[in-house]
Structures are given as C-alpha cells and as structure tokens.
C-alpha atoms as a PDB file:
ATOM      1  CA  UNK A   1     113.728  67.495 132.456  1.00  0.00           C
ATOM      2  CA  UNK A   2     111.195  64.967 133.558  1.00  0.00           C
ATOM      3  CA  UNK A   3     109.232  67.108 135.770  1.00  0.00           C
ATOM      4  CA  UNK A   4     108.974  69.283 132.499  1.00  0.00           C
ATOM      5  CA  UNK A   5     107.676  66.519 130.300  1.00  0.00           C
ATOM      6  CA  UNK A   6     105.419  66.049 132.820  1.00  0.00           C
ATOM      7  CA  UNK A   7     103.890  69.448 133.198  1.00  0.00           C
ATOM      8  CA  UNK A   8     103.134  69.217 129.492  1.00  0.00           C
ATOM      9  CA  UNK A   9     101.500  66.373 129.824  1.00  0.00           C
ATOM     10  CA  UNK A  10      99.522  67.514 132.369  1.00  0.00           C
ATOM     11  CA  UNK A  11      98.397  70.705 130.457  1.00  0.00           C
ATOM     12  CA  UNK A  12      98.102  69.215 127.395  1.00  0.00           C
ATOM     13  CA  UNK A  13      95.821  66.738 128.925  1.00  0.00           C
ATOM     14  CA  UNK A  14      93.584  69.772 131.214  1.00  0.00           C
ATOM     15  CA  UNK A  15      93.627  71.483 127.894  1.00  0.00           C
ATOM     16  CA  UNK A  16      92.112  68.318 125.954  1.00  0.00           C
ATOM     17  CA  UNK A  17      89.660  67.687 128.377  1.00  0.00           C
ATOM     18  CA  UNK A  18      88.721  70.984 128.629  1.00  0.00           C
ATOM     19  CA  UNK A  19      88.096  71.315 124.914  1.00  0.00           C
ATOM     20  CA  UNK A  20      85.717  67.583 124.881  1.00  0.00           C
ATOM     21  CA  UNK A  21      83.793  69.590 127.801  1.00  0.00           C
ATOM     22  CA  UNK A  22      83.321  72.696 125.574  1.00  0.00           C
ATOM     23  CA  UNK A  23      82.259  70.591 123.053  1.00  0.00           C
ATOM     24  CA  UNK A  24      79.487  68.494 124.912  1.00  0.00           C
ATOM     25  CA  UNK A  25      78.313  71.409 126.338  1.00  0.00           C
ATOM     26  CA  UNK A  26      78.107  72.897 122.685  1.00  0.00           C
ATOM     27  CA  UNK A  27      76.661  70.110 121.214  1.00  0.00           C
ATOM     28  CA  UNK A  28      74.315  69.807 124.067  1.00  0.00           C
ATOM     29  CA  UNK A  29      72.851  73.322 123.954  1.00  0.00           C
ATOM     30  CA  UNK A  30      72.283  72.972 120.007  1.00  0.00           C
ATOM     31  CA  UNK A  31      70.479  69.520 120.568  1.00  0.00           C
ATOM     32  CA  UNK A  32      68.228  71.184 123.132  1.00  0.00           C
ATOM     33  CA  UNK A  33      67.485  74.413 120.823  1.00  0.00           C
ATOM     34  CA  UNK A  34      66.637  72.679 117.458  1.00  0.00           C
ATOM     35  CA  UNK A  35      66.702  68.962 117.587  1.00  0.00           C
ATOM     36  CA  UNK A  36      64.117  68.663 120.644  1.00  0.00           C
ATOM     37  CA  UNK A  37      61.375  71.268 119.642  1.00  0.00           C
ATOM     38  CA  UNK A  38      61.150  69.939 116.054  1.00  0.00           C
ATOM     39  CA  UNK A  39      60.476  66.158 116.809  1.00  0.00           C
ATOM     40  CA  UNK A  40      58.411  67.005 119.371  1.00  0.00           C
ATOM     41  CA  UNK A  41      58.437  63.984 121.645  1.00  0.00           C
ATOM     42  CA  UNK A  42      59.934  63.476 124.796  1.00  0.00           C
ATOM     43  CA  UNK A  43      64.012  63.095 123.990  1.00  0.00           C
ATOM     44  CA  UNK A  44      64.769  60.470 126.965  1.00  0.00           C
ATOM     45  CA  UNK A  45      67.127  57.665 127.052  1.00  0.00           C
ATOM     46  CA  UNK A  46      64.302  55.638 125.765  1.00  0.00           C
ATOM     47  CA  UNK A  47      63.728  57.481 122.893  1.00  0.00           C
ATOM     48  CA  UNK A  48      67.751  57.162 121.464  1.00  0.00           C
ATOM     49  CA  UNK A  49      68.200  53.592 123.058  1.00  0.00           C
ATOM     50  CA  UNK A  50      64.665  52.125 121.990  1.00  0.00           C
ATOM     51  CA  UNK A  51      65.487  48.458 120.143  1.00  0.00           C
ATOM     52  CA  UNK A  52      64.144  49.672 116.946  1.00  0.00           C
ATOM     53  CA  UNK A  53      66.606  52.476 116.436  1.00  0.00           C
ATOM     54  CA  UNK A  54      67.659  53.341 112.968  1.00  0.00           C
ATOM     55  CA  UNK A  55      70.814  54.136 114.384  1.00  0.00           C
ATOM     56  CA  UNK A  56      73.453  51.653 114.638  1.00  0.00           C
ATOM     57  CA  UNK A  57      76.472  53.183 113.512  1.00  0.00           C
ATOM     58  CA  UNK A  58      78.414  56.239 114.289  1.00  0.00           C
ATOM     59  CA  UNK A  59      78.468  57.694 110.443  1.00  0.00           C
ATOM     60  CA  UNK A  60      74.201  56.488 110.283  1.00  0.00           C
ATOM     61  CA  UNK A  61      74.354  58.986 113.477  1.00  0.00           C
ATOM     62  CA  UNK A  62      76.614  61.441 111.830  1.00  0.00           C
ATOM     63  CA  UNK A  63      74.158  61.265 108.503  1.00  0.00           C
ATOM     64  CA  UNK A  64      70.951  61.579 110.078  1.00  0.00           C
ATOM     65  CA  UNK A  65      72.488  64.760 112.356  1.00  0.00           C
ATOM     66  CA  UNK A  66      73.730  66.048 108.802  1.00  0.00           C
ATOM     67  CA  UNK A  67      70.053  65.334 107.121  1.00  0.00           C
ATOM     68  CA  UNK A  68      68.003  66.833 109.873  1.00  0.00           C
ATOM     69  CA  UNK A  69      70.274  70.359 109.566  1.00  0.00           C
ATOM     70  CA  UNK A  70      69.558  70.013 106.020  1.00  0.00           C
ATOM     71  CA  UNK A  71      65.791  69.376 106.392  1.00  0.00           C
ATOM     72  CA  UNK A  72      65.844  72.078 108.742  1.00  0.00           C
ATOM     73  CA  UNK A  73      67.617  74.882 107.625  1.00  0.00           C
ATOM     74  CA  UNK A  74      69.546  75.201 111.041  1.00  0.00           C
ATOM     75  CA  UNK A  75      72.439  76.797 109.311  1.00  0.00           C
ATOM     76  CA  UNK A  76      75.193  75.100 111.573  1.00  0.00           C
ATOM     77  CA  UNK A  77      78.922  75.027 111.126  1.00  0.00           C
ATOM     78  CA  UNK A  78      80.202  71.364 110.513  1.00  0.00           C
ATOM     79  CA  UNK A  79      81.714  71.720 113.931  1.00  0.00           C
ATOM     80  CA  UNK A  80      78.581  72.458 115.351  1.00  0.00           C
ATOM     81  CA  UNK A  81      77.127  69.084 113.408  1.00  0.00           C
ATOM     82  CA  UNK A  82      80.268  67.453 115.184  1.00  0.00           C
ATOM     83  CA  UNK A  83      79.651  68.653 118.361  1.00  0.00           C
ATOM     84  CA  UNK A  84      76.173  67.011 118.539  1.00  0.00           C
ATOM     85  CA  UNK A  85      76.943  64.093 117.248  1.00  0.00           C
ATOM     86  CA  UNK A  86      79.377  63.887 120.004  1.00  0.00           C
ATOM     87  CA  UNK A  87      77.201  64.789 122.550  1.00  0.00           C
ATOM     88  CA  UNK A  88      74.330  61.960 121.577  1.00  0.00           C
ATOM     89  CA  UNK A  89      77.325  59.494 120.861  1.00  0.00           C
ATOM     90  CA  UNK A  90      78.868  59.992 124.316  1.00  0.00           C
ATOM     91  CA  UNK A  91      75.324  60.356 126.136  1.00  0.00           C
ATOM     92  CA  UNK A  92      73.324  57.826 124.277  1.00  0.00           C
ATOM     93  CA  UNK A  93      74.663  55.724 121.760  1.00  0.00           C
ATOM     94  CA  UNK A  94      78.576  55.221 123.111  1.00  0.00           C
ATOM     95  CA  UNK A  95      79.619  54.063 119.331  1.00  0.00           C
ATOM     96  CA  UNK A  96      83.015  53.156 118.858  1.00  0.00           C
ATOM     97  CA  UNK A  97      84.935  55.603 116.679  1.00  0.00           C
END
C-alpha cells in the first residue's frame, strides 16, 4: 500500500512539473512573439529588474500583462495572459503569490 501511495505521488508530482514546464515554455514563446517586438527595446534582466520599475506586485504584473493584450489586440486566452505572467514572475520578478 505504501509503495502505491508513493507511485502517485511520484506521478502526480512528474505530471505537475511537467504542466509548470509547458506553461513557461508557453508563456515564454508568447512574450517573445508580441511583448518584445512592440516595446522595442532590448528585454534583458535590466530592463524588468531596473530600480524604477512600475512593477512591484504580482496583480500590478498581472494588470499591466492584461492592459498591454488589451492595447494590443493580441487576442489571447486568459491562460495564455497567465502563462506569461508566470513566465516574467518566475524569470524576472520572483513575486510571492
């Protein structure tokens, strides 16, 4: 019975990771599509981490993601909005949920 439990586990956990994978890569091949081309300066660490940074907060990251696929007509599924805001959370900003 315990070796069960613990194959669940372990798939459950494979499977979870899997998914956060898919949906960094997701929200990293959206970024570098739309986001990149339209502001038109270089997207480095430096540009997300600079002092003056608008963004301080996971939902003022989440709103300006939202506002700029407004502004832009991108046409994106909310979990396509998610999946970028992920992706610069976990690569730039590492906000706490």
């Amino acid at each position: 019975m315990k070796k069960l439990l613990l194959i669940i586990a372990l798939s459950s956990t494979t499977a979870f990771a899997y998914k956060d994978k898919e949906l960094h890569d997701k929200g990293k091949e959206l970024h570098d599509k739309s986001c990149i081309t339209c502001h038109m300066v270089a997207h480095d660490d430096d540009f997300y981490t600079r002092k003056d940074s608008k963004i301080t907060t996971l939902p003022k990251l989440t709103g300006r993601v939202s506002k700029c696929v407004q502004a832009f007509s991108l046409d994106w599924f909310p979990d396509e909005e998610k999946s970028v805001v992920k992706y610069l959370n976990k690569k730039y900003y590492q906000f706490k949920k």
